[in-house]
C-alpha atoms as a PDB file:
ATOM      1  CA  UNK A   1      32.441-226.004 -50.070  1.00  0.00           C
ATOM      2  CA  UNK A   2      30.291-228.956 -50.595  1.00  0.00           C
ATOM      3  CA  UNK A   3      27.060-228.618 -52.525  1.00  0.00           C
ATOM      4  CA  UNK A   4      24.091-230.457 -50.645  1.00  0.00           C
ATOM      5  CA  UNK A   5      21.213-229.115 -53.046  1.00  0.00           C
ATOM      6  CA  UNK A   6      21.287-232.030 -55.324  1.00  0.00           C
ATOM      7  CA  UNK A   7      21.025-229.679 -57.959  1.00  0.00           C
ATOM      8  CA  UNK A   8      24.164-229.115 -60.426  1.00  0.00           C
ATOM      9  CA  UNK A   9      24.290-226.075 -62.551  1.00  0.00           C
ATOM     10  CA  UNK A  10      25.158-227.167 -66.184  1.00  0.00           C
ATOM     11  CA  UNK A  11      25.826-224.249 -69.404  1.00  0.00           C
ATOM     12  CA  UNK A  12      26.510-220.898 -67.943  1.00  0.00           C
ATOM     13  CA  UNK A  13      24.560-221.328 -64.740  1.00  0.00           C
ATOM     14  CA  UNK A  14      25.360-220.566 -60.855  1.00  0.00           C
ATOM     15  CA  UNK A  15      23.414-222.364 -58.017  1.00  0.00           C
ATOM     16  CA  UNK A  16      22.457-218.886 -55.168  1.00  0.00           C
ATOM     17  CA  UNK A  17      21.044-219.725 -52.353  1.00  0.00           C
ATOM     18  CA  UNK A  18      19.286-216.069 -51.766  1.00  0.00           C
ATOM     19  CA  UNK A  19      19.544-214.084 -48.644  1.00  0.00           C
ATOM     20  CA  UNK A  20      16.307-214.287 -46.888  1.00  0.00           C
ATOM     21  CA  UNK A  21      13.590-211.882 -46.780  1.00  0.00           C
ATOM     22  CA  UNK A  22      13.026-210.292 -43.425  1.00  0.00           C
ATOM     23  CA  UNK A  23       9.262-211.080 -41.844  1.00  0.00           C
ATOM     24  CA  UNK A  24       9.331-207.943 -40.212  1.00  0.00           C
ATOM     25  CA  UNK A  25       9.824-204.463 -41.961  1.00  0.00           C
ATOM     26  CA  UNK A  26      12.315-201.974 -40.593  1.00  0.00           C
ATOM     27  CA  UNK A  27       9.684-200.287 -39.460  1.00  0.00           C
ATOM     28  CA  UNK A  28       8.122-202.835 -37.382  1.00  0.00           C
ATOM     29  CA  UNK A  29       5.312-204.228 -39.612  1.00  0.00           C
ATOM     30  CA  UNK A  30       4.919-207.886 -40.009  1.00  0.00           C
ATOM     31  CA  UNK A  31       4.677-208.689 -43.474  1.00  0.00           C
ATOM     32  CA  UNK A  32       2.195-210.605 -45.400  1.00  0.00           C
ATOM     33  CA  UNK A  33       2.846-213.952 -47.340  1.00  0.00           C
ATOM     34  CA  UNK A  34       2.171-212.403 -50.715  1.00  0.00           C
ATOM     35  CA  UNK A  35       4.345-209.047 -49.536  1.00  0.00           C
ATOM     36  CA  UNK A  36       7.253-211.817 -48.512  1.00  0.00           C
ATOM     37  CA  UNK A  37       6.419-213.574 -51.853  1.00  0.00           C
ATOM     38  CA  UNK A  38       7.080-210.301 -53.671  1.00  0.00           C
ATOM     39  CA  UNK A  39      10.213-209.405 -51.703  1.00  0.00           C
ATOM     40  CA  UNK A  40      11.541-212.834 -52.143  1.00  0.00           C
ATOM     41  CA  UNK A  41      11.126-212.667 -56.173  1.00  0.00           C
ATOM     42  CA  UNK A  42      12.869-208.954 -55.994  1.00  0.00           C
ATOM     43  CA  UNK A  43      16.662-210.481 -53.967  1.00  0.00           C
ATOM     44  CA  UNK A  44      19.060-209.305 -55.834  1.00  0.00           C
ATOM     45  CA  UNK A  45      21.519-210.328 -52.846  1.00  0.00           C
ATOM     46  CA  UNK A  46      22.883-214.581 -52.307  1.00  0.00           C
ATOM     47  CA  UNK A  47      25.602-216.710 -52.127  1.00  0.00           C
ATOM     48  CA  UNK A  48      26.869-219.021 -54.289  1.00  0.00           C
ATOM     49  CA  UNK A  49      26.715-222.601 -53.941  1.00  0.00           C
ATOM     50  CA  UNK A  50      27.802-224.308 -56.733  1.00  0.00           C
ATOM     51  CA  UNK A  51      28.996-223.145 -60.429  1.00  0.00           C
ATOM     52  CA  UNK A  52      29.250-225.037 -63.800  1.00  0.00           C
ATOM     53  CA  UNK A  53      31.834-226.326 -65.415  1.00  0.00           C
ATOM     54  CA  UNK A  54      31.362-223.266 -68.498  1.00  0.00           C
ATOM     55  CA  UNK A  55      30.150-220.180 -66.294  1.00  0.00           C
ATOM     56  CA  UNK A  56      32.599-217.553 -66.371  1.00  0.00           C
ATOM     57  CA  UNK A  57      34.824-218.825 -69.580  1.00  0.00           C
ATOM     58  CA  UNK A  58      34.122-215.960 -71.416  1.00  0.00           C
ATOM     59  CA  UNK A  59      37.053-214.306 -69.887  1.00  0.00           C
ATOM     60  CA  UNK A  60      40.522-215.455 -69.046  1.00  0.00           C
ATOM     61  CA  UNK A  61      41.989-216.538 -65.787  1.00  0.00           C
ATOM     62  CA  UNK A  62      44.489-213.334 -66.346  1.00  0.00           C
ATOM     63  CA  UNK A  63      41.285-211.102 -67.027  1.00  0.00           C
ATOM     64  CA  UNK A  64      39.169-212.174 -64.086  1.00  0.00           C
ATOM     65  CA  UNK A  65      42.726-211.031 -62.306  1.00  0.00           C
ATOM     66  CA  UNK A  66      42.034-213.814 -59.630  1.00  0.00           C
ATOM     67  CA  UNK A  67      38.527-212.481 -59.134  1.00  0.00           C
ATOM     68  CA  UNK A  68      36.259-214.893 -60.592  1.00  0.00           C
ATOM     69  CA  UNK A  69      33.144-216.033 -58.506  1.00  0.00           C
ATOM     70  CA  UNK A  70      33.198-219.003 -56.979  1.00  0.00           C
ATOM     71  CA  UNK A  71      31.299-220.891 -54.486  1.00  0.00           C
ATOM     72  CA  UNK A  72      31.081-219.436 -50.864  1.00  0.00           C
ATOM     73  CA  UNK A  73      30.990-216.337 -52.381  1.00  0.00           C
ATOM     74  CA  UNK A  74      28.275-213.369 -51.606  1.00  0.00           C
ATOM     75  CA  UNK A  75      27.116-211.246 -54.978  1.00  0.00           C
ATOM     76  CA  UNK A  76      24.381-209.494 -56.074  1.00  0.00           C
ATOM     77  CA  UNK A  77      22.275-210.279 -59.138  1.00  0.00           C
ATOM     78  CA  UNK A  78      19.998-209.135 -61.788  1.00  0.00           C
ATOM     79  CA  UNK A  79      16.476-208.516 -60.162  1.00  0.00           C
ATOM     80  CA  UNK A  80      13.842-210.933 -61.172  1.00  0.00           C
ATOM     81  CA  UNK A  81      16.850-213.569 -62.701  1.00  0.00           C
ATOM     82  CA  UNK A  82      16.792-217.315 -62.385  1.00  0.00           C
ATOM     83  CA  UNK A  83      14.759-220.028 -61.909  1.00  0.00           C
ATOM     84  CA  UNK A  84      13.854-220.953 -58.351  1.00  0.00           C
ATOM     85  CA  UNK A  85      13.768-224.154 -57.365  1.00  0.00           C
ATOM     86  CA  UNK A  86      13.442-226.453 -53.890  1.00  0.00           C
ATOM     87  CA  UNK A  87      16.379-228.384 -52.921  1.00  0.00           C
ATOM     88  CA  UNK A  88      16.415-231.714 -51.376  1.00  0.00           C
ATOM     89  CA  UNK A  89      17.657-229.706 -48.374  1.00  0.00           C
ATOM     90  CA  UNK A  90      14.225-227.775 -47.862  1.00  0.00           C
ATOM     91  CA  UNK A  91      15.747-224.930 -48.897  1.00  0.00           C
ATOM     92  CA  UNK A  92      14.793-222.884 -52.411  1.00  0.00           C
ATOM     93  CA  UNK A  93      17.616-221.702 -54.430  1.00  0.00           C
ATOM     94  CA  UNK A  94      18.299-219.650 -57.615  1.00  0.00           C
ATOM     95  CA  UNK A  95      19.820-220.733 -60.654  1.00  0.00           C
ATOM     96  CA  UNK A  96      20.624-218.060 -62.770  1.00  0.00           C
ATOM     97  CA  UNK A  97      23.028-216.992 -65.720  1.00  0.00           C
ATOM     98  CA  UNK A  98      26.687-216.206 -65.013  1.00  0.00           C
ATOM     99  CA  UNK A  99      26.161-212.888 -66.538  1.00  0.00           C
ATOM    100  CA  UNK A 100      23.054-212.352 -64.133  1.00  0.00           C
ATOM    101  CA  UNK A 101      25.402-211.706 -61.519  1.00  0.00           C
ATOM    102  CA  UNK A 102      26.626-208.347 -61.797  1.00  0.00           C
ATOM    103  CA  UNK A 103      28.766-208.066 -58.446  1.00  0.00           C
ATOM    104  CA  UNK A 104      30.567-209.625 -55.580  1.00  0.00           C
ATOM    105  CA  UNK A 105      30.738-208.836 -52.117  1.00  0.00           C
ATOM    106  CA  UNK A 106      33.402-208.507 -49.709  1.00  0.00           C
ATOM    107  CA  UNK A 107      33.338-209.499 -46.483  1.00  0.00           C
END
């Protein structure tokens, strides 16, 4: 996967792009821009777009068991977490801790 943010994680940091916040509310509501401003602060849900060189070397290849997050992946993470930033893609993304990210998700 090709990373067309511009932006490159360095330390222990992960690029997310976060899932995006629905306009409407399940039941029916449109939402304001400072509701939608709230919701998008609160994701806890993305997927990763690009990783540093260091995140995840506090464990072992044999201890991550093949497991270890990598870009294209979906995982949740810590609410609030990150910096957000706009890419040169239009797009805002997260760049947050590798220990921020407390799950993956399978497909």
């Amino acid at each position: 996967m090709t990373n067309p943010t511009g932006i490159t994680p360095t330390e222990f940091k992960v690029l997310i792009l976060p899932k995006e916040v629905e306009q409407i509310s399940p039941g029916g509501i449109i939402l304001s821009s400072q509701t939608m401003d709230a919701e998008k602060s609160a994701t806890i849900e993305g997927e990763i777009i690009a990783v540093s060189h260091l995140a995840f070397t506090y464990a072992t290849e044999a201890e991550w068991d093949g497991k270890k997050p990598a870009p294209g992946q979906r995982v949740i993470f810590a609410k609030y977490a990150g910096v957000r930033h706009k890419a040169k893609d239009g797009q805002e993304y997260l760049l947050v801790n590798d220990k921020d990210i407390v799950a993956t998700i399978e497909d």
